[in-house]
PDB file of N, CA and C in Angstrom:
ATOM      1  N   UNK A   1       0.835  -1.173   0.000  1.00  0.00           N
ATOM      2  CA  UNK A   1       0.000   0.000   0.000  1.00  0.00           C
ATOM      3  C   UNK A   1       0.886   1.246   0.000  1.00  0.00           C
ATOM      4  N   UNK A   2       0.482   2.304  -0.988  1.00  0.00           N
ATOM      5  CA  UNK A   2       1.198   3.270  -0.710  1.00  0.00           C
ATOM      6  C   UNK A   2       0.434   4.577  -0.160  1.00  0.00           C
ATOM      7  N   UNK A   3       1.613   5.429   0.320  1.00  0.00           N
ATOM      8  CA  UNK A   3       0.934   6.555   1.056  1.00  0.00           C
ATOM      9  C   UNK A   3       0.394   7.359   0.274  1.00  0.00           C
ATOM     10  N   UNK A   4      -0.593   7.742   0.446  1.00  0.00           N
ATOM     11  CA  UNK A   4      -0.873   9.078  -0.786  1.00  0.00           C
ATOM     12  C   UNK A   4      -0.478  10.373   0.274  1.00  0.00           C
ATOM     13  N   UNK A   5       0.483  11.154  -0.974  1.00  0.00           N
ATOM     14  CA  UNK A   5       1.039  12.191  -0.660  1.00  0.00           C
ATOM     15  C   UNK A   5       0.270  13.781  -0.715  1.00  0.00           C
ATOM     16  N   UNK A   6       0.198  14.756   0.039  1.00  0.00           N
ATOM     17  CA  UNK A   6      -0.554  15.767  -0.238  1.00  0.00           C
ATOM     18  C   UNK A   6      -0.215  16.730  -1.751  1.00  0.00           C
ATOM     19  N   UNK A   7      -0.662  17.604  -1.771  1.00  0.00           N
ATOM     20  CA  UNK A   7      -0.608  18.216  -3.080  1.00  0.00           C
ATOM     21  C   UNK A   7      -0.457  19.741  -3.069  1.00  0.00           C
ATOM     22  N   UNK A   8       0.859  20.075  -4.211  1.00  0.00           N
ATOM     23  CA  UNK A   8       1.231  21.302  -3.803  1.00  0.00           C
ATOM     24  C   UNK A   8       0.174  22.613  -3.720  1.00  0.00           C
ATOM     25  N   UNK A   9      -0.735  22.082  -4.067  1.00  0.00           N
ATOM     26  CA  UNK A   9      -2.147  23.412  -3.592  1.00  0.00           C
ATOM     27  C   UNK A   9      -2.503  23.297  -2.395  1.00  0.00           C
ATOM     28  N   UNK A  10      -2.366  21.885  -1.613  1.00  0.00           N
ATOM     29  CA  UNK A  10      -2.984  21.391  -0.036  1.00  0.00           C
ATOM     30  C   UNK A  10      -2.234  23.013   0.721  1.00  0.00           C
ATOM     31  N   UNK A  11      -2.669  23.191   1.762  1.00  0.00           N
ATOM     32  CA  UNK A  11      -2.312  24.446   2.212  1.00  0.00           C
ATOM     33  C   UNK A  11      -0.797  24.009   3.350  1.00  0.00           C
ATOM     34  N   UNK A  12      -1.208  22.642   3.511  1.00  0.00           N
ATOM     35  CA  UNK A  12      -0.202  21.934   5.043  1.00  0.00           C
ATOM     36  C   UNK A  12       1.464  21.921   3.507  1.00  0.00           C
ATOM     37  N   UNK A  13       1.054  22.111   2.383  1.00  0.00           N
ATOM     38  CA  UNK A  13       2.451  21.587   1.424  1.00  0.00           C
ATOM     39  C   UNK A  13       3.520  23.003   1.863  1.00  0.00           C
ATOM     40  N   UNK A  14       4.728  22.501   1.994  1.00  0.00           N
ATOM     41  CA  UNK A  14       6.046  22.765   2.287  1.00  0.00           C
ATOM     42  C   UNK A  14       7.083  22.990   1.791  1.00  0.00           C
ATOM     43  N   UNK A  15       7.602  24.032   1.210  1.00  0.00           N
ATOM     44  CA  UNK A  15       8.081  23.855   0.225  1.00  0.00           C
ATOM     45  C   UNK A  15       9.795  24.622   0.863  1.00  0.00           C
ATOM     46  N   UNK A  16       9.809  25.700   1.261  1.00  0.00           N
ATOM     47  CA  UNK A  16      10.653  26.748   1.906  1.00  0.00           C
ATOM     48  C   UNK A  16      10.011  27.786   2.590  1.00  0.00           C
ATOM     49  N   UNK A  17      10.951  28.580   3.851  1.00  0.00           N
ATOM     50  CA  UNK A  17      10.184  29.597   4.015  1.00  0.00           C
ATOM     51  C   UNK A  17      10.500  30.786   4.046  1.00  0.00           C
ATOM     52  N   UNK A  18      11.482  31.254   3.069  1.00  0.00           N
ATOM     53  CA  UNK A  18      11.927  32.342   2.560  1.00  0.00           C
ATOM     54  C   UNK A  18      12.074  32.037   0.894  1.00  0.00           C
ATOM     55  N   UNK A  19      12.260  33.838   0.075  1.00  0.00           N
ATOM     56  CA  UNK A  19      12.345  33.059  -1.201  1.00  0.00           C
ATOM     57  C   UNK A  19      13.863  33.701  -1.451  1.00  0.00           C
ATOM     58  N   UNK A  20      14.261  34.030  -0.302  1.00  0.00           N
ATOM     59  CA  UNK A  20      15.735  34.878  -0.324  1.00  0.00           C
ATOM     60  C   UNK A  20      17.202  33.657  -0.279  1.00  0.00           C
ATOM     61  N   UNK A  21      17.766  34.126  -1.077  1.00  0.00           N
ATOM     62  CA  UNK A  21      19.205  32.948  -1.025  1.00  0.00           C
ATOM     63  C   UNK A  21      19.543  32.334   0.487  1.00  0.00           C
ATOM     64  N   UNK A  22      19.811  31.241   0.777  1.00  0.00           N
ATOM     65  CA  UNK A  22      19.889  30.518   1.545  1.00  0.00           C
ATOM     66  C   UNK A  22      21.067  30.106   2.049  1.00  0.00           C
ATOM     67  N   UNK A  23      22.081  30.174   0.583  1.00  0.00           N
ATOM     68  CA  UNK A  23      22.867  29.063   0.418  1.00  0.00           C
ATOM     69  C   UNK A  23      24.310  29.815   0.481  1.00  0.00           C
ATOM     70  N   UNK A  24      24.704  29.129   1.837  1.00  0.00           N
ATOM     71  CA  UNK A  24      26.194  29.354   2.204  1.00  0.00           C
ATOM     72  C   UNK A  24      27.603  29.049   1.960  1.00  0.00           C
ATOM     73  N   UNK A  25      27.037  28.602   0.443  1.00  0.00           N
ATOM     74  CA  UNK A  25      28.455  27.798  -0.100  1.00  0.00           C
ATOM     75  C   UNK A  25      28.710  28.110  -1.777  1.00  0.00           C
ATOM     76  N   UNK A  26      29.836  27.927  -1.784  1.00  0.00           N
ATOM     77  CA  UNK A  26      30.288  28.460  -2.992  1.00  0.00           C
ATOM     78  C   UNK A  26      30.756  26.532  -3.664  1.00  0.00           C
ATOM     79  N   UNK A  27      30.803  26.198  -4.811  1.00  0.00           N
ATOM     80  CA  UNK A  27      30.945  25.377  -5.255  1.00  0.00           C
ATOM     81  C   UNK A  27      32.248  24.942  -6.777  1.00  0.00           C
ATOM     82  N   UNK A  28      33.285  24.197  -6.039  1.00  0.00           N
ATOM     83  CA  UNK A  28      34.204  24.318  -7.040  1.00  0.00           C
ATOM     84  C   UNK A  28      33.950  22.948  -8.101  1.00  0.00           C
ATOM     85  N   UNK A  29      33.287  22.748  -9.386  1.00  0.00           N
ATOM     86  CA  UNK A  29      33.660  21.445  -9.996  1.00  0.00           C
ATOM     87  C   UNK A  29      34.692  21.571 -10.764  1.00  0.00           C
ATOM     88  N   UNK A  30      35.647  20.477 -10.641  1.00  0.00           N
ATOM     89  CA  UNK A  30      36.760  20.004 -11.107  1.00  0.00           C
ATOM     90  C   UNK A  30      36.805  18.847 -11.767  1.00  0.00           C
ATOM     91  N   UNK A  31      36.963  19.198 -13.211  1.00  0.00           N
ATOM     92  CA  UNK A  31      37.288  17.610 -14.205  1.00  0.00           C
ATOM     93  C   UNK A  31      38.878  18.297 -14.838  1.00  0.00           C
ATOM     94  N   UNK A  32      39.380  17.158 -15.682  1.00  0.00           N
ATOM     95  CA  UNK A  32      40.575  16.734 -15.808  1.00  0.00           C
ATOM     96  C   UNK A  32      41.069  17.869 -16.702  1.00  0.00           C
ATOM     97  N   UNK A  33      40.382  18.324 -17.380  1.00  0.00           N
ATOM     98  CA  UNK A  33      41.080  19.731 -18.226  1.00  0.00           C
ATOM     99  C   UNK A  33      40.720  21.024 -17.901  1.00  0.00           C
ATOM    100  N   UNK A  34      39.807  21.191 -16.890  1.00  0.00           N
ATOM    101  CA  UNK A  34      38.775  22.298 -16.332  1.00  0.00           C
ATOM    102  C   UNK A  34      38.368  22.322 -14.756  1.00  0.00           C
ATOM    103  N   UNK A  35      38.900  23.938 -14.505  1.00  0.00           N
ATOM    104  CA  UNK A  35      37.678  23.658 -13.341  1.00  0.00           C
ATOM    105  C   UNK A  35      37.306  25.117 -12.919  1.00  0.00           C
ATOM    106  N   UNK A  36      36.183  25.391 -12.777  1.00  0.00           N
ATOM    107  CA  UNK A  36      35.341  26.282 -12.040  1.00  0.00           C
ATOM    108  C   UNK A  36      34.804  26.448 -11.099  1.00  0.00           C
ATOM    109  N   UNK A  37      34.186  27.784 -10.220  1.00  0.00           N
ATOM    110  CA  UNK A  37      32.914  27.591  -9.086  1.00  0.00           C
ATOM    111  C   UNK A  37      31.828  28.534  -9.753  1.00  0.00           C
ATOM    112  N   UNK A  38      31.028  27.986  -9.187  1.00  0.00           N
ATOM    113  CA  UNK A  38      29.344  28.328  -9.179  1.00  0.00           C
ATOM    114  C   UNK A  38      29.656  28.848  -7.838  1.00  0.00           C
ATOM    115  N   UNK A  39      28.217  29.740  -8.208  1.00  0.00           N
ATOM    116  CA  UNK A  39      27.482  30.156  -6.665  1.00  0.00           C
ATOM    117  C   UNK A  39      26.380  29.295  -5.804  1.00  0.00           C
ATOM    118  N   UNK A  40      25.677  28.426  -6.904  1.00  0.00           N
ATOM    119  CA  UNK A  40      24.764  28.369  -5.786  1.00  0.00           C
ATOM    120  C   UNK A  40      25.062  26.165  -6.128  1.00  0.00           C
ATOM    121  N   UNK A  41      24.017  25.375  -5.459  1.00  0.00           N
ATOM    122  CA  UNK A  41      23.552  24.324  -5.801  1.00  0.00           C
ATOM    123  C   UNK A  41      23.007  23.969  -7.214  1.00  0.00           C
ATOM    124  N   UNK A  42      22.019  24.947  -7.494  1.00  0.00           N
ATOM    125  CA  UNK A  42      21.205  24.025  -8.837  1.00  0.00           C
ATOM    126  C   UNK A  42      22.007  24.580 -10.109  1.00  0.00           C
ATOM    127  N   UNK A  43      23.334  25.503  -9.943  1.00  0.00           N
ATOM    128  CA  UNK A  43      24.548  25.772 -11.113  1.00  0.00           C
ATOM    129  C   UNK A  43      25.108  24.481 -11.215  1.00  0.00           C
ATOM    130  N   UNK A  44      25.272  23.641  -9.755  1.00  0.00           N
ATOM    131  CA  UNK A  44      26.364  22.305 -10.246  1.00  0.00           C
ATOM    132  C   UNK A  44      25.066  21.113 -10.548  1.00  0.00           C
ATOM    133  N   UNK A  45      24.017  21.351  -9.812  1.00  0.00           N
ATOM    134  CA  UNK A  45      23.242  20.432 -10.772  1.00  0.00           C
ATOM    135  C   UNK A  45      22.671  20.589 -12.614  1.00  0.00           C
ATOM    136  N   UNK A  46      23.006  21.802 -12.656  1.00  0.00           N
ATOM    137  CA  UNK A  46      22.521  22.109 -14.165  1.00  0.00           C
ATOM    138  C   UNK A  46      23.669  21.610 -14.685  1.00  0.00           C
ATOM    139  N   UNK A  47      25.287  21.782 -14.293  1.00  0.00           N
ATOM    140  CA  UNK A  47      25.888  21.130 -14.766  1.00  0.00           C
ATOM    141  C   UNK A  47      25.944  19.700 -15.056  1.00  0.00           C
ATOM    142  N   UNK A  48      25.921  19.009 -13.988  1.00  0.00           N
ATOM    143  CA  UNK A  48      25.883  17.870 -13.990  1.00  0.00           C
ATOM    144  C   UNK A  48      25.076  17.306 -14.610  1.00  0.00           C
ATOM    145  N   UNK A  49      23.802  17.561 -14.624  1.00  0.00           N
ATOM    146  CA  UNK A  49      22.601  16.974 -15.746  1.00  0.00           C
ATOM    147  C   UNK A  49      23.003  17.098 -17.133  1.00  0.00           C
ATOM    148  N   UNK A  50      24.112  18.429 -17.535  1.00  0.00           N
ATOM    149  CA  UNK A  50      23.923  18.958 -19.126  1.00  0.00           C
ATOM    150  C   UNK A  50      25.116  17.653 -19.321  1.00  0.00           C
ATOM    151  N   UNK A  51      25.953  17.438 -18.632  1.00  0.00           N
ATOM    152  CA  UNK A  51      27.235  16.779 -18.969  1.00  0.00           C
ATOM    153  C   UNK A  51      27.517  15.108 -18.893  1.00  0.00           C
ATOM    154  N   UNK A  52      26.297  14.622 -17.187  1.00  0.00           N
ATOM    155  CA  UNK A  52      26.802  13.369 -16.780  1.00  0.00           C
ATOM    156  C   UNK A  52      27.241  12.224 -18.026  1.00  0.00           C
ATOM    157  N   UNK A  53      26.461  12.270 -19.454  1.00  0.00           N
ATOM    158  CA  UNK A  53      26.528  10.981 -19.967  1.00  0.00           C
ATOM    159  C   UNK A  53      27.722  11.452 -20.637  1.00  0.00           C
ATOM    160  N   UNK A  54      28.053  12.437 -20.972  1.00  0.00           N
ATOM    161  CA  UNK A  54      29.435  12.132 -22.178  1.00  0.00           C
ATOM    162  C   UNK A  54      30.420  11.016 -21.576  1.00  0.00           C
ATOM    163  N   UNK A  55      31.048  10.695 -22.360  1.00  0.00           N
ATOM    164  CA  UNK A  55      31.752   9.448 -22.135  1.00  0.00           C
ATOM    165  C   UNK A  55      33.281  10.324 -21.197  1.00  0.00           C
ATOM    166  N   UNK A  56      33.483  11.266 -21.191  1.00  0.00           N
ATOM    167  CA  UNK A  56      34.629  12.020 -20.769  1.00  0.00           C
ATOM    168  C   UNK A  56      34.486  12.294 -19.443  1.00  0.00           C
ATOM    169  N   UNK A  57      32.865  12.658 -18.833  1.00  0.00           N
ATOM    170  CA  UNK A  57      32.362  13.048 -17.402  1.00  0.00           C
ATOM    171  C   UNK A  57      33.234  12.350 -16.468  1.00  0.00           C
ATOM    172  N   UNK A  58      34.044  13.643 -16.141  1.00  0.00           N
ATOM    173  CA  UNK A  58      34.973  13.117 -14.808  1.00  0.00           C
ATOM    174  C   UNK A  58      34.887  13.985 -13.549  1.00  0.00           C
ATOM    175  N   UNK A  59      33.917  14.780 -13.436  1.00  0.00           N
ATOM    176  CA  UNK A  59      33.919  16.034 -12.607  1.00  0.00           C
ATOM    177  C   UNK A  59      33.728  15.317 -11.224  1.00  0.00           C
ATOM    178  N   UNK A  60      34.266  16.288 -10.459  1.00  0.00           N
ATOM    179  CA  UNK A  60      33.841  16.164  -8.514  1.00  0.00           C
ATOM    180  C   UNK A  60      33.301  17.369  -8.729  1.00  0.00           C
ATOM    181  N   UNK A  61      32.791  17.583  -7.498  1.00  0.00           N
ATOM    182  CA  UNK A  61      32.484  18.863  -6.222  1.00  0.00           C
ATOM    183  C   UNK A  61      32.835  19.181  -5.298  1.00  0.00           C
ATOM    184  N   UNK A  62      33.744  20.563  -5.168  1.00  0.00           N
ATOM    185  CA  UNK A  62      34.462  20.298  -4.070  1.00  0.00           C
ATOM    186  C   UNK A  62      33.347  22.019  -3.320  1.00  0.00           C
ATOM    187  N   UNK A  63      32.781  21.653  -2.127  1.00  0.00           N
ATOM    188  CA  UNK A  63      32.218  22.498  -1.149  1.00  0.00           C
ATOM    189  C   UNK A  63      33.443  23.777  -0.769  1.00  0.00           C
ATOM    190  N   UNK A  64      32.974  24.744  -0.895  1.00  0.00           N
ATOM    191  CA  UNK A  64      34.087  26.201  -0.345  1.00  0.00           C
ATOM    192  C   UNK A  64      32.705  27.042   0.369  1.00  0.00           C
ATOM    193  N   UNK A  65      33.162  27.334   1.386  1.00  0.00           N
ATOM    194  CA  UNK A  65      32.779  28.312   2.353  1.00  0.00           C
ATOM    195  C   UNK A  65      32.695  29.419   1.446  1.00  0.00           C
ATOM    196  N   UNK A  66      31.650  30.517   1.601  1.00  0.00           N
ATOM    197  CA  UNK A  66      31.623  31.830   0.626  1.00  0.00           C
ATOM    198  C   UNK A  66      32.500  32.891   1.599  1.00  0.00           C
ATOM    199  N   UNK A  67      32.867  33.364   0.776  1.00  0.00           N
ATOM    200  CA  UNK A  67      34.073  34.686   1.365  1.00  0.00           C
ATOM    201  C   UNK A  67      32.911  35.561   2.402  1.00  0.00           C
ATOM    202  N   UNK A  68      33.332  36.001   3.581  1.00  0.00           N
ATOM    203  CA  UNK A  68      32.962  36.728   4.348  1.00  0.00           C
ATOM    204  C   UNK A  68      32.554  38.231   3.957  1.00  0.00           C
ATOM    205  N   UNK A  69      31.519  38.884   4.257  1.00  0.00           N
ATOM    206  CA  UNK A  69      31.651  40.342   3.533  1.00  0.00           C
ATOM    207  C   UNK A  69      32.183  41.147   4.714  1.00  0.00           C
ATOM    208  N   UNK A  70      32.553  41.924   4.094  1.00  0.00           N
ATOM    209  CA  UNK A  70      33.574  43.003   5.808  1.00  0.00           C
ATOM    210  C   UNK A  70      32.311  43.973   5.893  1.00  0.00           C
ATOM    211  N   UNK A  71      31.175  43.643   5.379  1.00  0.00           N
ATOM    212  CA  UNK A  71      29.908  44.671   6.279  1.00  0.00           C
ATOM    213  C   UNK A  71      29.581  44.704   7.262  1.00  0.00           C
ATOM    214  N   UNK A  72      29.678  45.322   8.659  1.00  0.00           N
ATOM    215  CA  UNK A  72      28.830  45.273   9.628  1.00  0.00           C
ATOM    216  C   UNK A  72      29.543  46.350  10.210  1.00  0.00           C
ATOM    217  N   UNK A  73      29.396  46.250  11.672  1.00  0.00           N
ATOM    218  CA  UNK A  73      29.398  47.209  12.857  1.00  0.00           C
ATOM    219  C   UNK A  73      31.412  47.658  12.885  1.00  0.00           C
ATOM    220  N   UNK A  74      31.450  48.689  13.390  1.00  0.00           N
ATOM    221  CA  UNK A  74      33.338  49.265  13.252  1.00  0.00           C
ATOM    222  C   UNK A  74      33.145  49.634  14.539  1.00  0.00           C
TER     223      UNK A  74
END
């Protein structure tokens, strides 16, 4: 038996609760002739989806902390 799941109109559905950036990490992928960072998560998943099947797909992910901003209180 399976559960039936609610539906994204149900009012109890969950999705996030801000629509403001979240995301505290900067993202380096590295393959064998290339490597870059993204800013957010769904940059290294867009990558990864556009690329996984070529026969060459050798990339990691390597997680980096985002640079600190020197804004606040003096």
């Amino acid at each position: 038996m399976m559960t039936k799941l609610i539906g994204k109109n149900d009012p109890r559905y969950f999705s996030r609760t801000s629509d403001l950036s979240y995301d505290k990490h900067n993202y380096k992928i590295v393959c064998k002739d290339k490597s870059f960072v993204v800013e957010s998560w769904d940059e290294v998943q867009e990558y990864w989806w556009n690329n996984y099947n070529s026969p060459t797909f050798d990339a990691v992910v390597h997680v980096l902390d985002k640079p600190k901003s020197n804004k606040g209180f003096k």
